[in-house]
Protein backbone atom coordinates (compact mmCIF):
# COMPACT_ATOMS: atom_id res chain seq x y z
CA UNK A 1 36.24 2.72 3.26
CA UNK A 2 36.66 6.69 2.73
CA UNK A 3 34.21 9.13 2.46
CA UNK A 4 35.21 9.84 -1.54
CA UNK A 5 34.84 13.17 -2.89
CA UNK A 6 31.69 12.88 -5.38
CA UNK A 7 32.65 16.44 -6.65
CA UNK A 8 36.26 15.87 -7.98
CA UNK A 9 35.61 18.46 -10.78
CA UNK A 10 34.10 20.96 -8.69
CA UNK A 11 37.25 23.48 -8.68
CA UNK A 12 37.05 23.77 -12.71
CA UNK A 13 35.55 27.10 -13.20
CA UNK A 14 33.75 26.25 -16.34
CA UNK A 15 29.87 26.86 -15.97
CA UNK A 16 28.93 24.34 -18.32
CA UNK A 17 30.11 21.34 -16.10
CA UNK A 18 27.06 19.96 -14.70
CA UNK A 19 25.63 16.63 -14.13
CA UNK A 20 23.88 15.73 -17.52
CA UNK A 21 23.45 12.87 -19.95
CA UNK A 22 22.92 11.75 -23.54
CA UNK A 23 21.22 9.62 -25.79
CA UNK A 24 21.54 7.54 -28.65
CA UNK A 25 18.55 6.42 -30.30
CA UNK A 26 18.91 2.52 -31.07
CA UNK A 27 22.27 2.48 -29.69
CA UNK A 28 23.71 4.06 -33.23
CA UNK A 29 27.54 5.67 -32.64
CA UNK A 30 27.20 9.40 -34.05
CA UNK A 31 30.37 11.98 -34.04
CA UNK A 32 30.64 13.98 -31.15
CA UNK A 33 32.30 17.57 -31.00
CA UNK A 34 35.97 17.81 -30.65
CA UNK A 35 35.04 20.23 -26.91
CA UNK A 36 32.96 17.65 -25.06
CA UNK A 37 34.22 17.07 -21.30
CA UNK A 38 33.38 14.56 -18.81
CA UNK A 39 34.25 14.75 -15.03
CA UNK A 40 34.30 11.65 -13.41
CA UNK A 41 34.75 10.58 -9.75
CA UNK A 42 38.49 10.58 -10.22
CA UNK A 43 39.53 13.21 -13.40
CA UNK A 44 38.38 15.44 -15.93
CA UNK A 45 38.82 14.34 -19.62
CA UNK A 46 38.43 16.72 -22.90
CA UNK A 47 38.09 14.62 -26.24
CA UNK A 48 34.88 13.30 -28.11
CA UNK A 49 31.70 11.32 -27.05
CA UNK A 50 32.02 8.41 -29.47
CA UNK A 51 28.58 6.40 -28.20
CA UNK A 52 26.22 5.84 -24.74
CA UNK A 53 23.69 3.78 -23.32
CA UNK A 54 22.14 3.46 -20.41
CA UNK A 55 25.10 2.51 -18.85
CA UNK A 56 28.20 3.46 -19.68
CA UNK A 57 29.84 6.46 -21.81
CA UNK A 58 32.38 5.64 -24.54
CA UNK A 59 35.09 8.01 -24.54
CA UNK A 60 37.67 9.23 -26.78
CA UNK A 61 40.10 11.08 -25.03
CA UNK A 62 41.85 14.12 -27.05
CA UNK A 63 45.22 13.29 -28.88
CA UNK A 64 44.38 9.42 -28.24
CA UNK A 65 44.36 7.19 -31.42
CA UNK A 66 43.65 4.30 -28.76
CA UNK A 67 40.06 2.81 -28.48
CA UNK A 68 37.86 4.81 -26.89
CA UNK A 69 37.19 4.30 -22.80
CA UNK A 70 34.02 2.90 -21.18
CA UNK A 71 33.41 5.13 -18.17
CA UNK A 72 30.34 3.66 -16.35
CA UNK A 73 27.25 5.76 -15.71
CA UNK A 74 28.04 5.88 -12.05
CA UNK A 75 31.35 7.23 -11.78
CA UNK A 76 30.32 10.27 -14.15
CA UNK A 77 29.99 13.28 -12.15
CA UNK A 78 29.27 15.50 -14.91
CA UNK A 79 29.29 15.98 -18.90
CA UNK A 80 28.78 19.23 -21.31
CA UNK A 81 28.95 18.73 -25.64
CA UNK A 82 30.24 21.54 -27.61
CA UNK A 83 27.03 21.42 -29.52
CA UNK A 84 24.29 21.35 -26.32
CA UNK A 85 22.30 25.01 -26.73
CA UNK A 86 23.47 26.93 -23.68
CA UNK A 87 20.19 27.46 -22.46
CA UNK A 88 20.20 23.97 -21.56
CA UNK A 89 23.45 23.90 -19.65
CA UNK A 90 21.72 26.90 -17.75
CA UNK A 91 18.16 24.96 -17.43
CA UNK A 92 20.47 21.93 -16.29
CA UNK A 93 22.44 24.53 -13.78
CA UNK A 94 19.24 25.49 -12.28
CA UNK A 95 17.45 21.98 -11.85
CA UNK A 96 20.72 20.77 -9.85
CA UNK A 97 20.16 23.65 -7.87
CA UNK A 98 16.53 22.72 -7.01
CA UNK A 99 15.44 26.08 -8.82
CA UNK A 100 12.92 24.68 -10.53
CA UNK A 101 10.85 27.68 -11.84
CA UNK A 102 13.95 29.35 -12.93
CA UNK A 103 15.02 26.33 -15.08
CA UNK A 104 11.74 26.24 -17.22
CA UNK A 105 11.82 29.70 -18.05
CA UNK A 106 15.19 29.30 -19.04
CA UNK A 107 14.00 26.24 -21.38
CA UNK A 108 11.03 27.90 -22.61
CA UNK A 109 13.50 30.23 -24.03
CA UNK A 110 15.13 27.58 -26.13
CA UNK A 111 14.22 27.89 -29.83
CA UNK A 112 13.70 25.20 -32.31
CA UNK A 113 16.36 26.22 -34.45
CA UNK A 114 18.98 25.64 -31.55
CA UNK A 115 17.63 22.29 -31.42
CA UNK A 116 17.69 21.57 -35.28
CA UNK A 117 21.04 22.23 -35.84
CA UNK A 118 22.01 20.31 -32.39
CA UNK A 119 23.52 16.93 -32.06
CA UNK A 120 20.90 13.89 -31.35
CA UNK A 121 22.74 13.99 -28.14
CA UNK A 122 22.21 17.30 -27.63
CA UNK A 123 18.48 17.36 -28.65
CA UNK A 124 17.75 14.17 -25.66
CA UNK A 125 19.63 16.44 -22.87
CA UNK A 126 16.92 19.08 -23.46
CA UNK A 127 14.50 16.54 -23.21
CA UNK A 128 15.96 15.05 -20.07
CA UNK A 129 15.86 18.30 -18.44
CA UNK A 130 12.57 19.57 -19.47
CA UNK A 131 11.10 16.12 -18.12
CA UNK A 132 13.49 16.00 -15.09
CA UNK A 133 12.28 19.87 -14.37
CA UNK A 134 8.37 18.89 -14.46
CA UNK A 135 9.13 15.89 -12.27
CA UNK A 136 10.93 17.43 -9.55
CA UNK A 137 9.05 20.22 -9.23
CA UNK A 138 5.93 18.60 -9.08
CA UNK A 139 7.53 16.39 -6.04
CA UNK A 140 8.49 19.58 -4.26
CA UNK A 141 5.54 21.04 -4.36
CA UNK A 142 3.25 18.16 -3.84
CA UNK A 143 1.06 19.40 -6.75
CA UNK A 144 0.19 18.35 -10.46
CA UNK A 145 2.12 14.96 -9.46
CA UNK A 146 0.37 13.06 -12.46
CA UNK A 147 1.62 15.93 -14.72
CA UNK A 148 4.86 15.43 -13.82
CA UNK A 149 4.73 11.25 -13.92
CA UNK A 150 3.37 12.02 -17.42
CA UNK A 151 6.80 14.16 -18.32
CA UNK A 152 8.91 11.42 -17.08
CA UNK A 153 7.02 8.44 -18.20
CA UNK A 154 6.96 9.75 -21.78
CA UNK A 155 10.50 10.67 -21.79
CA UNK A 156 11.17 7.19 -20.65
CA UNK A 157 9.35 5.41 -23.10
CA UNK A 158 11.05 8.13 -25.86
CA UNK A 159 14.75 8.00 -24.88
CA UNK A 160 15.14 4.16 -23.87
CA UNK A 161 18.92 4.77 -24.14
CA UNK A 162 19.75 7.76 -22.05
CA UNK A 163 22.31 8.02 -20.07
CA UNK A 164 19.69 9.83 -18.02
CA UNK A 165 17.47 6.38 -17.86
CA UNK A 166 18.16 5.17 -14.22
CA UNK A 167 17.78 8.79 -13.14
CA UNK A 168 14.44 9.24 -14.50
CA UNK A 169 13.36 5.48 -13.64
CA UNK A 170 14.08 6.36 -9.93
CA UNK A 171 12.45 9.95 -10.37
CA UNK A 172 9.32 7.80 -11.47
CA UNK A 173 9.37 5.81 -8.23
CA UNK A 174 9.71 8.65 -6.26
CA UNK A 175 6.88 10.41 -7.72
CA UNK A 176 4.38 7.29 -7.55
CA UNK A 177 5.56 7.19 -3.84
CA UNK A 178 4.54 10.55 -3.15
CA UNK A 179 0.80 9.47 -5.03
CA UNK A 180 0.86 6.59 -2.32
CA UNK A 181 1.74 4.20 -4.73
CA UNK A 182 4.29 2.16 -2.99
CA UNK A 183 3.93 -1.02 -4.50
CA UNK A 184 4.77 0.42 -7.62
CA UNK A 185 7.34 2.65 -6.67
CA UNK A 186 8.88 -0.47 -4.96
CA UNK A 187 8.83 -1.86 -8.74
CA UNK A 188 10.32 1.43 -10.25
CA UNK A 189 13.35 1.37 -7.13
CA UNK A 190 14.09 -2.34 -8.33
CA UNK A 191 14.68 -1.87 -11.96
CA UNK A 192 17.70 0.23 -10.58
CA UNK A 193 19.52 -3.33 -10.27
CA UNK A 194 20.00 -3.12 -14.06
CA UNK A 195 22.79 -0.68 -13.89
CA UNK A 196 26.21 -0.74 -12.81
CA UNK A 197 27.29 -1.78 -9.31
CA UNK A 198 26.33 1.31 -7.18
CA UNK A 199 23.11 1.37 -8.51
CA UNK A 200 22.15 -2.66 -7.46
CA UNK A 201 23.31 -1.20 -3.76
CA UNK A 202 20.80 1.89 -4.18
CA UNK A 203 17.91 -0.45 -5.54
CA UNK A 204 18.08 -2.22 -2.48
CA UNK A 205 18.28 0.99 -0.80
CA UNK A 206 15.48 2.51 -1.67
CA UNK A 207 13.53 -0.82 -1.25
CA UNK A 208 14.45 -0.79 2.32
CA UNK A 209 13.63 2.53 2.80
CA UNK A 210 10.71 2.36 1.02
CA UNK A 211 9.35 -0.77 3.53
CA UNK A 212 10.30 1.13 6.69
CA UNK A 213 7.90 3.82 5.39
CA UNK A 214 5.23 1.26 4.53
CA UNK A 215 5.94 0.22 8.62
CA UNK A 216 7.51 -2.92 7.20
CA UNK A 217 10.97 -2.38 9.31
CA UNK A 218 12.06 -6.09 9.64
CA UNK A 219 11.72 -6.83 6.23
CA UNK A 220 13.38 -3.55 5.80
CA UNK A 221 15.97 -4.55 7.64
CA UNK A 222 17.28 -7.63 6.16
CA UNK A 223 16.56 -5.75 2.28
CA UNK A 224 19.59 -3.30 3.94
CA UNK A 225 22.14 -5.73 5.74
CA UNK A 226 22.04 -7.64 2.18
CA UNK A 227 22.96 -5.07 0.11
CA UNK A 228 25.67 -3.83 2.45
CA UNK A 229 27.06 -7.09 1.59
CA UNK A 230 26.59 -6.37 -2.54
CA UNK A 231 30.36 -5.45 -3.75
CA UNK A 232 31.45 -2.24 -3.49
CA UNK A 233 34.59 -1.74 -5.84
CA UNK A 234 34.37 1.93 -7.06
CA UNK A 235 33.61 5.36 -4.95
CA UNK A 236 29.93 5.81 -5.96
CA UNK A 237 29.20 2.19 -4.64
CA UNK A 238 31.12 2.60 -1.70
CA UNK A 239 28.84 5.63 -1.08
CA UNK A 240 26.04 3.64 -1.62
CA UNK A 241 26.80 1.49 1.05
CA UNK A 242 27.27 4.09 3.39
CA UNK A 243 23.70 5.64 3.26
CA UNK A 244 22.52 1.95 3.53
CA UNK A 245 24.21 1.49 6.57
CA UNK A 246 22.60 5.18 7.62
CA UNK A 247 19.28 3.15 6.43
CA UNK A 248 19.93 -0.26 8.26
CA UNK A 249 20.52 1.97 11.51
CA UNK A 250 17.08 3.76 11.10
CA UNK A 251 15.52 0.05 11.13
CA UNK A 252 16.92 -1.05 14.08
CA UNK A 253 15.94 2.18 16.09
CA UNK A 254 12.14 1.38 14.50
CA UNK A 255 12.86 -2.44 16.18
CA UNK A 256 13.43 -0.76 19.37
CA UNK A 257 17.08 -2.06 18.64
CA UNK A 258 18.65 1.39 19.23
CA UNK A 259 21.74 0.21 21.52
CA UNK A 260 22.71 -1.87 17.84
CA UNK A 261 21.85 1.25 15.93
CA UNK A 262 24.40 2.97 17.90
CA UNK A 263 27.44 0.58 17.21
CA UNK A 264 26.59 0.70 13.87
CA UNK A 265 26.81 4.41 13.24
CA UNK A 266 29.55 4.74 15.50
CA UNK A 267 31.64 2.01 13.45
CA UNK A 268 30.61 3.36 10.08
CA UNK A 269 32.28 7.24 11.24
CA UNK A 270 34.98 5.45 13.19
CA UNK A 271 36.33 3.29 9.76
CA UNK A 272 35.82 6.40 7.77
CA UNK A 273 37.91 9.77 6.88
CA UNK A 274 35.43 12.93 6.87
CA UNK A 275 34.69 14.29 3.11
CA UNK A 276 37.00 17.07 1.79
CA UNK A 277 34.96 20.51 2.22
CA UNK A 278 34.21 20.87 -1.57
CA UNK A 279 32.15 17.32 -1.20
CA UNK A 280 29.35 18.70 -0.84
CA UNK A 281 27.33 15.38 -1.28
CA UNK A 282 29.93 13.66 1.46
CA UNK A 283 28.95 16.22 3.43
CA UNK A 284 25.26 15.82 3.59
CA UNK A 285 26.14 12.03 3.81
CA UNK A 286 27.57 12.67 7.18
CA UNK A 287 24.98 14.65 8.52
CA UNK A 288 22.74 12.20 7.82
CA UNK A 289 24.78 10.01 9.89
CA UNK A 290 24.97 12.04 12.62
CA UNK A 291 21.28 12.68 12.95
CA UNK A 292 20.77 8.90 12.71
CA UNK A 293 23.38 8.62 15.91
CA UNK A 294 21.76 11.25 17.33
CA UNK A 295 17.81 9.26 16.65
CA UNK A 296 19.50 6.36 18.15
CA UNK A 297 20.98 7.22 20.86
CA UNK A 298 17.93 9.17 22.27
CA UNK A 299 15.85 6.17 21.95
CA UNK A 300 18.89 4.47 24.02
CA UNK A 301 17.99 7.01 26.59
CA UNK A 302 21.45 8.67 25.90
CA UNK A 303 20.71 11.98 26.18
CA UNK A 304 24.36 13.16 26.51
CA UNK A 305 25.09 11.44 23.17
CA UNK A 306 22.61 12.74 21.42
CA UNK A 307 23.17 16.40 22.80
CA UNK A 308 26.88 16.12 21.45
CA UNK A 309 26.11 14.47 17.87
CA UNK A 310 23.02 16.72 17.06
CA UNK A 311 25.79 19.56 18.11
CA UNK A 312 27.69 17.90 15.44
CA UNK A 313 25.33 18.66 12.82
CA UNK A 314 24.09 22.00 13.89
CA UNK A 315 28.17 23.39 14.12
CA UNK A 316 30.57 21.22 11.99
CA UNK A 317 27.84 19.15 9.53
CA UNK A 318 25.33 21.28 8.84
CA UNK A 319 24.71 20.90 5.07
CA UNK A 320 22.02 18.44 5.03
CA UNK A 321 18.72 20.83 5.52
CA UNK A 322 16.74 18.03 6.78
CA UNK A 323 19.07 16.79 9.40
CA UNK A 324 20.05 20.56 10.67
CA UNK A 325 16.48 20.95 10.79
CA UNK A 326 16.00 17.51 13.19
CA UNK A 327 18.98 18.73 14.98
CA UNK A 328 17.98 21.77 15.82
CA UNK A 329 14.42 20.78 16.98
CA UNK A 330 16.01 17.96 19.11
CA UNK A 331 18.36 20.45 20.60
CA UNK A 332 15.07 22.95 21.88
CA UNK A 333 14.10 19.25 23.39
CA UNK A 334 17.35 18.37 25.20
CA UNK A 335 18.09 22.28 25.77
CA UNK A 336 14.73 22.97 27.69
CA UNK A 337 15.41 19.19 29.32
CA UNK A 338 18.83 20.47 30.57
CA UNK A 339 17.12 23.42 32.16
CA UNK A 340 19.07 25.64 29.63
CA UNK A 341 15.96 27.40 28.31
CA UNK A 342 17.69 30.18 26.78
CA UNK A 343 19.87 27.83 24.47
CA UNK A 344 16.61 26.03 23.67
CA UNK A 345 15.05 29.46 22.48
CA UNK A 346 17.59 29.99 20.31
CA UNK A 347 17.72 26.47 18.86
CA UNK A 348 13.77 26.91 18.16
CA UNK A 349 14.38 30.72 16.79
CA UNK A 350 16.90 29.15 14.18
CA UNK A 351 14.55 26.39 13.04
CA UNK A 352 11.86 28.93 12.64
CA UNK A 353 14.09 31.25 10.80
CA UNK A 354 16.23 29.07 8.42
CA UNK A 355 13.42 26.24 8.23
CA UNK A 356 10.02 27.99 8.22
CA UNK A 357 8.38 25.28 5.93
CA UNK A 358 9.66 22.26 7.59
CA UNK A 359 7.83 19.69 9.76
CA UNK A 360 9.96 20.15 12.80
CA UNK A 361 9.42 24.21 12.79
CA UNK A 362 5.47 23.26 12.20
CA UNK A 363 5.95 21.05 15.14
CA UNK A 364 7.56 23.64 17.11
CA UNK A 365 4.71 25.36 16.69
CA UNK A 366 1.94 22.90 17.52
CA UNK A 367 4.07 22.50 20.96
CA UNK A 368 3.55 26.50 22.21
CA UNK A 369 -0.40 26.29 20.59
């Protein structure tokens, strides 16, 4: 298995590429503009949207008088129509930048008349963003979460053919999670197994991670080692697997099993090539990995290991902001354990400075009060 570049578009210059999706009310096939592109995991196409659904994109490539191509929902990394209002592809910009506030003023500036004269398609995507927006920034901030379950729930039960469906169902769970709803946001995570291959790995995923949260880390456990098992025949599932191994690791360290956890990160990097710099989503994968050595290996009693692979995230794999943060509050540990104080300062200074709203600055803190 390879660490698979998720971004294989990412060196087209065109601003409009972004991850979106469209709709199709009833499943109806409508004409699509003559511009639209898709980026998938492996090449970027120009030629018409003929149809989608929930799962799949069909595909008419230009100057091809073939039938159109399915291209599962998975393996899209991003798609733009000639006829989406550019505010949207802005808004969209934005929200995949976490700039939430930014994003709805940028869709408040959408008129009606852009949307009138814009495809069906088009018309959902705005939709899908200006729920997707309300969602995720409610999560962030940990405020108005039933306002923002309302704007995904009622773009779910509007647009029960977006492309944007499995998205939005897992945006749902996540949101009821953060309510303390985890028996329903267990029920959201497992609808996921609906979709195409990657996303029956992820179901399972977020079930286990869901019951190690709940304290449930045996069950956990065996919900993980299954779905590593689930096939795993294109990149995104293959990726899928990886942060379930990541997962499966965290459950044995919570079993006291961290001697197991170890092998198992330490085989998953070994059988492995590091993602290509542009991956920016490999990248974060393997400092997730990383921090999970580095988790297991101090509850080994390792302290050498974990030293050099919480190095690894803080200097070669520092993308992920949670894990750099983890690292670099576990290196003011090991630092001021070493008897290297001044190293340790500098390791807490950094936190402080690049992660000032983080639980590991706050608990920084609490340690000097």
């Amino acid at each position: 298995m390879k660490w698979s570049s998720l971004v294989a578009g990412r060196q087209i210059s065109q601003a409009r590429l972004f991850f979106m999706g469209c709709l199709l009310s009833g499943g109806l096939v409508y004409p699509a503009a003559a511009a639209d592109r898709v980026v998938t995991l492996s090449t970027s196409l120009l030629g018409e949207v003929v149809s989608m659904t929930p799962d799949a994109l069909e595909f008419r490539e230009q100057g091809s008088a073939g039938r159109p191509r399915q291209i599962p929902v998975d393996e899209i990394v991003s798609l733009v129509l000639e006829s989406e209002p550019p505010r949207v592809t802005e808004a969209r910009q934005l929200l995949e930048q976490d700039d939430f506030q930014a994003a709805a003023a940028v869709l408040a500036e959408v008129s009606q008349v852009e949307l009138d004269v814009a495809s069906a398609a088009a018309r959902g995507e705005h939709a899908y963003v200006k729920a997707a927006v309300a969602g995720r920034q409610a999560l962030a901030s940990g405020s108005d979460l039933d306002g923002g379950m309302a704007a995904v729930t009622d773009f779910l039960d509007r647009f029960s053919r977006s492309i944007h469906r499995y998205e939005m169902i897992e945006l749902a769970g996540d949101l009821e999670l953060a309510m303390g709803k985890q028996e329903a946001a267990l029920s959201r995570y497992r609808q996921l197994a609906k979709g195409p291959q990657s996303l029956a790995i992820r179901a399972a995923r977020r079930e286990g991670e869901t019951l190690l949260e709940m304290g449930r880390a045996a069950e956990a456990a065996a919900v993980l080692a299954a779905a590593a098992d689930l096939p795993a025949g294109n990149a995104a599932s293959r990726r899928e697997r990886t942060a379930t191994k990541i997962g499966e690791a965290n459950c044995l360290i919570r079993l006291n099993r961290p001697a197991e956890a170890v092998d198992l990160i330490r085989r998953l990097l070994a059988t492995t090539e590091p993602p290509a710099a542009a991956d920016e989503k490999g990248q974060r994968q393997v400092a997730r990995a990383y921090a999970a050595l580095g988790r297991a290996s101090l509850a080994a009693g390792r302290d050498q290991d974990a030293l050099i692979a919480y190095l690894t995230v803080d200097l070669v794999h520092n993308q992920d902001q949670e894990s750099h943060a983890e690292a670099l509050f576990r290196l003011h540990e090991l630092w001021n354990r070493g008897q290297y104080p001044q190293r340790a300062n500098e390791a807490a200074r950094r936190l402080e400075t690049d992660y000032p709203k983080s639980s590991w600055a706050s608990r920084i803190g609490q340690a000097r009060d």
